[in-house]
C-alpha atoms as a PDB file:
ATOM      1  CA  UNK A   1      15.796  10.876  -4.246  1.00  0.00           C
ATOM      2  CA  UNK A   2      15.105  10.629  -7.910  1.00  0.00           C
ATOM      3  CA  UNK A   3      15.168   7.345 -10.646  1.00  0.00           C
ATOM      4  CA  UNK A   4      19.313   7.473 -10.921  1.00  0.00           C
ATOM      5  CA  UNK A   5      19.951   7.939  -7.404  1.00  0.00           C
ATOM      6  CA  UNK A   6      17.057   5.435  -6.052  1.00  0.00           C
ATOM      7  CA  UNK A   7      18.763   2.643  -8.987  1.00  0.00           C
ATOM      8  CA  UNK A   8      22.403   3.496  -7.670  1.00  0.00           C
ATOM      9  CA  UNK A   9      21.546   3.300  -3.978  1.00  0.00           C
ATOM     10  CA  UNK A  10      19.686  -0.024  -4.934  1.00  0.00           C
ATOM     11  CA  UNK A  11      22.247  -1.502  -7.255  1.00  0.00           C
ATOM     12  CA  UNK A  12      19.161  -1.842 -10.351  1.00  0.00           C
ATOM     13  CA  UNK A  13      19.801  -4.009 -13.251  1.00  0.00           C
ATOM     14  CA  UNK A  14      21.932  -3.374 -16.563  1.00  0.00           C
ATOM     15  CA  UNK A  15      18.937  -2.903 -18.529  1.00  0.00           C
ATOM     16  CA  UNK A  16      17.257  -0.858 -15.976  1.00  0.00           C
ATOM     17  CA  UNK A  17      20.531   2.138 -15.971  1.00  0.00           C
ATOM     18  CA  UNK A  18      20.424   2.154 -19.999  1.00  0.00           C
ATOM     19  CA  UNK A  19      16.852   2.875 -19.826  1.00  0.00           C
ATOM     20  CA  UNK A  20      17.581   5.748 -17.114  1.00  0.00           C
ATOM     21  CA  UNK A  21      20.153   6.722 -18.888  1.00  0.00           C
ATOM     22  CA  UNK A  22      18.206   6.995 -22.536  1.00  0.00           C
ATOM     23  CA  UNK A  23      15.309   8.939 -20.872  1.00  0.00           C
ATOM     24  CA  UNK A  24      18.009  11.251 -19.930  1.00  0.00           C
ATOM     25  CA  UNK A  25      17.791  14.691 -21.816  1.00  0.00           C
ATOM     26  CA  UNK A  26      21.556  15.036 -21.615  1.00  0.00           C
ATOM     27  CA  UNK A  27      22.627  11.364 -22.524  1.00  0.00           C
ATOM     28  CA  UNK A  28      25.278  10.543 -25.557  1.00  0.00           C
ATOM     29  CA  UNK A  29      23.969   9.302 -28.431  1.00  0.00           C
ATOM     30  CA  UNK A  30      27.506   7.337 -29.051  1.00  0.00           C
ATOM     31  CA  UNK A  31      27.589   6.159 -25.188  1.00  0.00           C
ATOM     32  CA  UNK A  32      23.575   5.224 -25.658  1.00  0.00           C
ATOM     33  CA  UNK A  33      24.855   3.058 -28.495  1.00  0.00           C
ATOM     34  CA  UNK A  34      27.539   1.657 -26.882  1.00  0.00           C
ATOM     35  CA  UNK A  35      25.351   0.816 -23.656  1.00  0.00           C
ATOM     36  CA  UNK A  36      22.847  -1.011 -26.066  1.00  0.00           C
ATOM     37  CA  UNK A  37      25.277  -3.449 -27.720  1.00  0.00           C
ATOM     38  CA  UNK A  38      25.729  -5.584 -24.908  1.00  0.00           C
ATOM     39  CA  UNK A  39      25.955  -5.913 -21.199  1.00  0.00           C
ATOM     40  CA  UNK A  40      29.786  -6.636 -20.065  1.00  0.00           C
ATOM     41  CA  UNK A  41      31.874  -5.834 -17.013  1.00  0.00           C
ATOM     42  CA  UNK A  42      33.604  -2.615 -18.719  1.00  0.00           C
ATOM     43  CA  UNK A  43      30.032  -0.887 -20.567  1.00  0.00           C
ATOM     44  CA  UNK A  44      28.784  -1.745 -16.768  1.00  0.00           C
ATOM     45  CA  UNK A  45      30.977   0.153 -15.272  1.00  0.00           C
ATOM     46  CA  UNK A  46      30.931   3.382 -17.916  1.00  0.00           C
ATOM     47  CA  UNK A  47      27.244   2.755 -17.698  1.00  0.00           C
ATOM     48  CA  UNK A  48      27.788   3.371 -13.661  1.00  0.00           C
ATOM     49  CA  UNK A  49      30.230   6.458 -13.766  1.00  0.00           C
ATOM     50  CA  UNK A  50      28.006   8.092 -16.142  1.00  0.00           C
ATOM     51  CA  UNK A  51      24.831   7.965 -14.049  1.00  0.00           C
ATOM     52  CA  UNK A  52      26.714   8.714 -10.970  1.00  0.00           C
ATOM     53  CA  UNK A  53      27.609  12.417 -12.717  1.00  0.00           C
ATOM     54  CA  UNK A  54      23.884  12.614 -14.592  1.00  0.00           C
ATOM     55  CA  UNK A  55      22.308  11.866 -10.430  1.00  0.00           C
ATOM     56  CA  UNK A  56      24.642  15.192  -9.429  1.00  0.00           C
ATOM     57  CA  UNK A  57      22.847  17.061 -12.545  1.00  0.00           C
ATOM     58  CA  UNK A  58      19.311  16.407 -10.813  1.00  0.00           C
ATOM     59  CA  UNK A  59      20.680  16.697  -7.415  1.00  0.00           C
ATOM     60  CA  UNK A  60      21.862  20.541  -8.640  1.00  0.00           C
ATOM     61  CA  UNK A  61      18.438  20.881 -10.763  1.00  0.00           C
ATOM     62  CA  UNK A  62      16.077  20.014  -7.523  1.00  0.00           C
ATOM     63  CA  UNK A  63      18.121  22.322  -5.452  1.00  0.00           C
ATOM     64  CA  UNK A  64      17.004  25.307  -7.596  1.00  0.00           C
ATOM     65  CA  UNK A  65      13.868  24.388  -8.059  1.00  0.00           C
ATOM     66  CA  UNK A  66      14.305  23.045 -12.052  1.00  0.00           C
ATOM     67  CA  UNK A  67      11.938  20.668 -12.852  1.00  0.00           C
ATOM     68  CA  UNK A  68      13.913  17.317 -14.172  1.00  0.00           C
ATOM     69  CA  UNK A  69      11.392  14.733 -16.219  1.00  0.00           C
ATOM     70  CA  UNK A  70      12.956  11.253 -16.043  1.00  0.00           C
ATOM     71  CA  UNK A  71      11.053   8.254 -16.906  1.00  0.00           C
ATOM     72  CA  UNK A  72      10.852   5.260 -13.899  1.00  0.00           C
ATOM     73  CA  UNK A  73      13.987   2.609 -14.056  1.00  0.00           C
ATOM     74  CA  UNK A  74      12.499  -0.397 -15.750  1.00  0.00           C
ATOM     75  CA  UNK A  75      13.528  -1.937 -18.980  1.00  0.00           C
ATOM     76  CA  UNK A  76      10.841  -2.649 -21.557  1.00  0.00           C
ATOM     77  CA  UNK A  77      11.669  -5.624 -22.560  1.00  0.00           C
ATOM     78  CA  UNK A  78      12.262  -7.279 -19.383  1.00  0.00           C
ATOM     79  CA  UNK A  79       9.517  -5.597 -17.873  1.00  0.00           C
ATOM     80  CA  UNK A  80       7.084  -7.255 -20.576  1.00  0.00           C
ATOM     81  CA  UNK A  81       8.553 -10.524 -20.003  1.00  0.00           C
ATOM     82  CA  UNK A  82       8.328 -10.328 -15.684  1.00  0.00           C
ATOM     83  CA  UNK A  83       4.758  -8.823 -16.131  1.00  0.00           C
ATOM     84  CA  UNK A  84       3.836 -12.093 -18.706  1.00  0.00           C
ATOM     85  CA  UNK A  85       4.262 -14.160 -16.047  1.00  0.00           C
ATOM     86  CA  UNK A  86       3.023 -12.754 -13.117  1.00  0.00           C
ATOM     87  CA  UNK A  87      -0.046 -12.576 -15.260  1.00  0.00           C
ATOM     88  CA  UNK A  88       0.056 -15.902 -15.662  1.00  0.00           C
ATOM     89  CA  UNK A  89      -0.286 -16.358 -12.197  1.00  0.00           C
ATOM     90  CA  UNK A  90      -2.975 -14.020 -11.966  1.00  0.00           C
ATOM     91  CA  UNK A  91      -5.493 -14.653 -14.663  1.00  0.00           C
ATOM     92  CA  UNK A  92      -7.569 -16.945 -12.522  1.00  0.00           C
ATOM     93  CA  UNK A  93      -8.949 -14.662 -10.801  1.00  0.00           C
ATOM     94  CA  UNK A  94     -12.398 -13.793 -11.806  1.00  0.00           C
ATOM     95  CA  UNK A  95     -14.653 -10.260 -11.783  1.00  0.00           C
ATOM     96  CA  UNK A  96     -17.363 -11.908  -9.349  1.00  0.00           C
ATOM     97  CA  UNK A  97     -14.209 -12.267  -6.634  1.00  0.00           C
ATOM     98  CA  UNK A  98     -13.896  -9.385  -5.823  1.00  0.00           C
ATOM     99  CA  UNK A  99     -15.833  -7.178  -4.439  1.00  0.00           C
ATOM    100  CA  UNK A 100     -17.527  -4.480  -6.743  1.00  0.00           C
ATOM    101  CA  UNK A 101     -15.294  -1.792  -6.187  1.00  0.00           C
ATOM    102  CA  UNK A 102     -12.442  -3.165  -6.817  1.00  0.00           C
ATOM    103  CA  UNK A 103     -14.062  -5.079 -10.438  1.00  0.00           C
ATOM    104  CA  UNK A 104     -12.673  -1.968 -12.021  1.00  0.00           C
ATOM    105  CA  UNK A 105      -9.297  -2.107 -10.897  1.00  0.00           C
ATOM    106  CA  UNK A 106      -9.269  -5.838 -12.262  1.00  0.00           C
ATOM    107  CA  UNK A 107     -10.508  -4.417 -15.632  1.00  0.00           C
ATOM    108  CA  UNK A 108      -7.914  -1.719 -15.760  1.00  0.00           C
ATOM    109  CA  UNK A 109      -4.909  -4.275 -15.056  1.00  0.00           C
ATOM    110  CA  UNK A 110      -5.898  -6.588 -17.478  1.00  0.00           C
ATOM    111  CA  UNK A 111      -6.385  -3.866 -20.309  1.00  0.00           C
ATOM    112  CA  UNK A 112      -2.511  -2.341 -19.396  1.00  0.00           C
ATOM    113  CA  UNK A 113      -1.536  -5.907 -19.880  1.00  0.00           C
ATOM    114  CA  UNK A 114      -2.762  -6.099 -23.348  1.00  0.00           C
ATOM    115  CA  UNK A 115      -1.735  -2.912 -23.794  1.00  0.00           C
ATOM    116  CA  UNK A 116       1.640  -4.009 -23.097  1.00  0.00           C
ATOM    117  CA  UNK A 117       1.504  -7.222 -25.023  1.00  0.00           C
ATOM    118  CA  UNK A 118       0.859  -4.872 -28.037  1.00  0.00           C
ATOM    119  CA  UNK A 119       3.360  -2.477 -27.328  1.00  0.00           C
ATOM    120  CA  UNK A 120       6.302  -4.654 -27.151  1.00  0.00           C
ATOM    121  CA  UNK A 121       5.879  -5.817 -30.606  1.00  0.00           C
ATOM    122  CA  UNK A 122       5.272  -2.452 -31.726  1.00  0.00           C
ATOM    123  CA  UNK A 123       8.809  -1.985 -30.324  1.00  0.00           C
ATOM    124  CA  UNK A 124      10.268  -4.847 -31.336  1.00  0.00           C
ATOM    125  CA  UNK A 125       9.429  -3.763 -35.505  1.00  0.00           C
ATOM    126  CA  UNK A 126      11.560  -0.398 -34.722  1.00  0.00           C
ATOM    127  CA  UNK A 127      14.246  -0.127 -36.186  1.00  0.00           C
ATOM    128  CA  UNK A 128      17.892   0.473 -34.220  1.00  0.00           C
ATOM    129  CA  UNK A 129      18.098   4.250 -35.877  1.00  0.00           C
ATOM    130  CA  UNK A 130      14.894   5.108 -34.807  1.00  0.00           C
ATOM    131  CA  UNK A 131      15.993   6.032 -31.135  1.00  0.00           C
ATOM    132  CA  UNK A 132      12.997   8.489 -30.857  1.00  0.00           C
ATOM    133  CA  UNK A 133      10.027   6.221 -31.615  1.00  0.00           C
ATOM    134  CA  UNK A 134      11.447   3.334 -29.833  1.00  0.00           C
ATOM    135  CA  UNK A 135      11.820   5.726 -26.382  1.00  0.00           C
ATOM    136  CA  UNK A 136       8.222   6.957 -27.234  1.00  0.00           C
ATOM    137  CA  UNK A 137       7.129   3.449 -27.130  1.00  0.00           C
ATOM    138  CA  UNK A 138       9.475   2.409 -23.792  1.00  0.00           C
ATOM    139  CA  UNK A 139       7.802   5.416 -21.785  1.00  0.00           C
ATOM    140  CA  UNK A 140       4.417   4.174 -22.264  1.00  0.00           C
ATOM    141  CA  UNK A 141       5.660   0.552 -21.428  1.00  0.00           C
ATOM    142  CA  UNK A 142       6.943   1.920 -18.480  1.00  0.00           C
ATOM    143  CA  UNK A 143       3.914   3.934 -17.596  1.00  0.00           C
ATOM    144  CA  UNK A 144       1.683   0.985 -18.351  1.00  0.00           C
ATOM    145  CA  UNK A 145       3.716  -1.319 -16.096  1.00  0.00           C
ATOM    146  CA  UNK A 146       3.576   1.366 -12.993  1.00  0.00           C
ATOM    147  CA  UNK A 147       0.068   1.613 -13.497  1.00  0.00           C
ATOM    148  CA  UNK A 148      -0.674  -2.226 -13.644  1.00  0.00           C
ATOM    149  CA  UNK A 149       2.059  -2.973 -10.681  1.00  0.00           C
ATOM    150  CA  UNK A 150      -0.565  -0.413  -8.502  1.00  0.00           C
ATOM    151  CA  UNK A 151      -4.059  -2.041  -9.691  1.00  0.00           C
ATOM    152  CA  UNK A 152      -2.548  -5.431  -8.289  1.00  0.00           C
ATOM    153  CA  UNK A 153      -1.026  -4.075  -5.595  1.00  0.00           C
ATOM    154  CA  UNK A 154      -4.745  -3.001  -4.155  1.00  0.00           C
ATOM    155  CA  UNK A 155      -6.185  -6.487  -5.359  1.00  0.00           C
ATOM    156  CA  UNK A 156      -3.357  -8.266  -3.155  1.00  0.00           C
ATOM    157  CA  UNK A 157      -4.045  -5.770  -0.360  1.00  0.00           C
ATOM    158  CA  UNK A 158      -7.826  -6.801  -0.383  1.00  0.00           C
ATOM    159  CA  UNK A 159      -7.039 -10.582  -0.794  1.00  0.00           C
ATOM    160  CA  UNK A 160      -4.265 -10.701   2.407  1.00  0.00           C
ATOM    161  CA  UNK A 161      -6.330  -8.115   4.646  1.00  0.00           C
ATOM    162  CA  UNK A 162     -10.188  -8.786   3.420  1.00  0.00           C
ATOM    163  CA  UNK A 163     -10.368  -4.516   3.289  1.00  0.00           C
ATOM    164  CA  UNK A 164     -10.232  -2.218   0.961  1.00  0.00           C
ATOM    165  CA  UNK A 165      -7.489  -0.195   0.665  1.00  0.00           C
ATOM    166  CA  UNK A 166      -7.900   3.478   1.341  1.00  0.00           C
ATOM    167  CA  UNK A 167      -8.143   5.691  -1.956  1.00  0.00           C
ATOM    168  CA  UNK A 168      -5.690   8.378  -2.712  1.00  0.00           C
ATOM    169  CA  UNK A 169      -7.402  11.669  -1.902  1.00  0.00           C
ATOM    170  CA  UNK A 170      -4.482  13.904  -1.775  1.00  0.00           C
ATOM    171  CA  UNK A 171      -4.843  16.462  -4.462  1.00  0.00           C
ATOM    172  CA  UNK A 172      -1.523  17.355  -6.991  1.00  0.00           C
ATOM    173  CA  UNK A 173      -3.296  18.904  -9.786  1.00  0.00           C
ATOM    174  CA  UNK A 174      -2.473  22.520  -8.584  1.00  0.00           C
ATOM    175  CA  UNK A 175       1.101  22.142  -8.128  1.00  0.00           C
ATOM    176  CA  UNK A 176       3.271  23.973 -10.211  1.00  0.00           C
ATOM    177  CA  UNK A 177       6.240  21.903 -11.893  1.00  0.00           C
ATOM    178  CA  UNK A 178       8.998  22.450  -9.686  1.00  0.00           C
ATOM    179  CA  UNK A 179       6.498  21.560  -6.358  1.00  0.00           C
ATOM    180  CA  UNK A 180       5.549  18.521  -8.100  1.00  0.00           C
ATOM    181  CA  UNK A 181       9.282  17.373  -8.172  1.00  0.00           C
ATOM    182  CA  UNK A 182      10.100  18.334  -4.761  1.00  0.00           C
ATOM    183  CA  UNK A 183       7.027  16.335  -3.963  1.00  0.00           C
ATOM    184  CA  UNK A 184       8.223  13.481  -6.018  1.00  0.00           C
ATOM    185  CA  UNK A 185      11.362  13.660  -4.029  1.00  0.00           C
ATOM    186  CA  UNK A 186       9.630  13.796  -1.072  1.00  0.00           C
ATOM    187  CA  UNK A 187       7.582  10.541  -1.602  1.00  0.00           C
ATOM    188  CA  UNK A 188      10.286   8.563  -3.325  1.00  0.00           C
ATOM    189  CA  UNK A 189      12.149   9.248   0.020  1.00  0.00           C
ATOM    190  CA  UNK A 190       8.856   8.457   2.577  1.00  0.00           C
ATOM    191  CA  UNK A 191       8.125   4.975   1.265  1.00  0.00           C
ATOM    192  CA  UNK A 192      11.529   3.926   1.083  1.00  0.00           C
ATOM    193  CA  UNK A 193      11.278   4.399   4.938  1.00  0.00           C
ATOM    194  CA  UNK A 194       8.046   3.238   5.236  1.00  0.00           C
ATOM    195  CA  UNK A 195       9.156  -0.355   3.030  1.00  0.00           C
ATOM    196  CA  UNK A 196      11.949  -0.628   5.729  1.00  0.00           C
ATOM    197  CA  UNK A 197       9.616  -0.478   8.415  1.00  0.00           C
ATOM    198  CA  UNK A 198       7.114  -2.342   7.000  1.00  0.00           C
ATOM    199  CA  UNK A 199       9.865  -5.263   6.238  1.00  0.00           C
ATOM    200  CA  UNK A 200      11.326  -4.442  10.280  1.00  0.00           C
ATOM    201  CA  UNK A 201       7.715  -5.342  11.827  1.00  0.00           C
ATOM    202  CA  UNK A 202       7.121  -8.405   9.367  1.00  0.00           C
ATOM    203  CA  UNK A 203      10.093 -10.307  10.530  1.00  0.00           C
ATOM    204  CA  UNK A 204       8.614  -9.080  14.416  1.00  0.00           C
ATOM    205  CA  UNK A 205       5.536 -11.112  13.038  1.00  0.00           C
ATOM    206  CA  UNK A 206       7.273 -14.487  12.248  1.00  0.00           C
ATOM    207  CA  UNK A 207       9.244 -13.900  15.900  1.00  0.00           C
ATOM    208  CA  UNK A 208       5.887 -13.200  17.614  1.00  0.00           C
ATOM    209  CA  UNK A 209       5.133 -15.470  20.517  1.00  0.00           C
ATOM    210  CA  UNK A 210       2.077 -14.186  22.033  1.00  0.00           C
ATOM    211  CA  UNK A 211      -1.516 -13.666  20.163  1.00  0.00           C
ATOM    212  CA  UNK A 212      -1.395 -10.091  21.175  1.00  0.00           C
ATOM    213  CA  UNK A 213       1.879  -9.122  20.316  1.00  0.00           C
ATOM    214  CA  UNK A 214       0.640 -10.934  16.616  1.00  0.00           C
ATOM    215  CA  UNK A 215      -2.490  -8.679  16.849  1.00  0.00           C
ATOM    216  CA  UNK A 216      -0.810  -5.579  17.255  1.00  0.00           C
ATOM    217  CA  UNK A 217       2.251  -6.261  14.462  1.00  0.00           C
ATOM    218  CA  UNK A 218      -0.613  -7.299  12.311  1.00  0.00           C
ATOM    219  CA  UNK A 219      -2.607  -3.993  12.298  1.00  0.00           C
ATOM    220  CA  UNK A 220       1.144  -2.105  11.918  1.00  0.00           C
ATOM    221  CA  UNK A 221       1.188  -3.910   8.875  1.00  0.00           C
ATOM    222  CA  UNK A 222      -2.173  -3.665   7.714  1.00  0.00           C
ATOM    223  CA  UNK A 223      -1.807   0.399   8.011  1.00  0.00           C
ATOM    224  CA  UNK A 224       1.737   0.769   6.710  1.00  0.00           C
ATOM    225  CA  UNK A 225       0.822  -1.133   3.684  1.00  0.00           C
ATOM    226  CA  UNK A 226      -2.216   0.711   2.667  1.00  0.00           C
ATOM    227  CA  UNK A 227      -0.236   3.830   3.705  1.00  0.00           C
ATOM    228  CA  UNK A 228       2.291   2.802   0.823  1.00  0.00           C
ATOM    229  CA  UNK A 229      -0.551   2.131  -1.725  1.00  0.00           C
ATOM    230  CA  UNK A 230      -1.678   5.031  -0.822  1.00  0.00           C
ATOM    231  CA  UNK A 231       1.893   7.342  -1.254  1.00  0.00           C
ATOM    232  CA  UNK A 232       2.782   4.968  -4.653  1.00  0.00           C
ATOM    233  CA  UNK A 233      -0.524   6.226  -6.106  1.00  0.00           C
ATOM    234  CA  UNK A 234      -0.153   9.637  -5.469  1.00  0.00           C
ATOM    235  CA  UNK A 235       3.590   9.509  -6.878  1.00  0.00           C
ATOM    236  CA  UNK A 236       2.048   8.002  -9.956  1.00  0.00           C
ATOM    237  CA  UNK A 237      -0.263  10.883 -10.417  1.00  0.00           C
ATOM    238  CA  UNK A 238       2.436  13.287 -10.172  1.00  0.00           C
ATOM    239  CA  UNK A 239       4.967  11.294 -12.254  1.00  0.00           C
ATOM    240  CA  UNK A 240       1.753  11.476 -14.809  1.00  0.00           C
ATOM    241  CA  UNK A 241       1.606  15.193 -14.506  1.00  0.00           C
ATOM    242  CA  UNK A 242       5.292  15.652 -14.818  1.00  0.00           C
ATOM    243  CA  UNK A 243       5.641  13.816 -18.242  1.00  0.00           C
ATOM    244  CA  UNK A 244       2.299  15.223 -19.373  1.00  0.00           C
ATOM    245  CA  UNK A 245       0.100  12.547 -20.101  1.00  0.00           C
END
């Protein structure tokens, strides 16, 4: 399943399907415009039907094996705003916390915050004409963002289970283009089932009456969420590979 049929299934955000649709190599520049104005009941539901016939595009493209670069469905600058204050949150948490091997990761997520901080008024000073820049600038946001989401997904992992999480050794580099989409596919696909599961055997947990029924739910969970960290890492490599960076 790629971005526009993942934020259809899901019903994502407004700002989330213009951004889709932007990154799109065969998006209209007038319909872009229009879809940028404002967010109202009739550009919604253009912005829909027009991302319902760009998803059979890919659909078509994957089938023969044509590699289709898309960037991830988040919106800049909502993105910068939601990531603000989770930081917020987040920022009392010292180096000496954790333990050393995850110090890095801690490093790494507060430097793609900055980053970020930058970034967005770097995009803010574009101006409207300069559609080019401004996607330049909402790619690396939305890079940045995927990158920071993981780093605090494995510092949350180590603070709920006390482990580290498992590294991703699962090598992507030798892929040619068109296997690292269908492997894209692949994973977008595995841990949307593994999220359901993993949501199935939490709500087992809060129904749990006996300490080893609790035991055993708790060790399901333990190993399907590393198992995610682990598949949302490698997708992020590939996704890196894909757009080149």
């Amino acid at each position: 399943m790629d971005e526009i049929a993942y934020w259809l299934e899901n019903k994502g955000t407004y700002q989330e399907g213009v951004v889709l649709y932007a990154a799109h190599p065969k998006h209209k520049r007038n319909l872009l415009k229009l879809f940028n104005k404002r967010n109202s009941a009739v550009n919604e539901q253009k912005l829909k039907y027009e991302l319902k016939k760009l998803a059979l595009v890919n659909t078509a493209a994957v089938k023969i094996k044509t590699p289709i670069v898309v960037a991830p469905v988040v919106n800049p600058k909502v993105t910068v705003a939601t990531t603000i204050a989770v930081y917020e949150k987040k920022q009392a948490l010292f180096f000496h916390e954790l333990p050393e091997e995850l110090q890095p990761v801690l490093l790494e997520a507060n430097t793609l915050f900055k980053t970020n901080c930058l970034l967005k008024v770097q995009l803010n000073a574009v101006s409207e004409d300069n559609e080019e820049d401004a996607l330049a600038i909402q790619k690396q946001i939305v890079s940045n963002v995927s990158k920071n989401t993981l780093c605090w997904q494995k510092i949350d992992f180590w603070k709920q289970h006390r482990i580290l999480p498992k590294s991703d050794t699962h090598t992507v580099e030798s892929l040619t283009p068109a296997q690292l989409v269908k492997r894209e596919q692949l994973l977008f696909a595995s841990i949307s089932k593994l999220k359901k599961r993993l949501n199935i055997n939490i709500e087992k947990l809060n129904e749990a009456s006996t300490t080893k029924a609790r035991t055993k739910l708790e060790r399901s969970i333990t190993k399907q969420t590393n198992n995610i960290l682990f598949k949302e890492e490698e997708k992020l490599k590939i996704q890196e590979l894909i757009n080149g960076e």
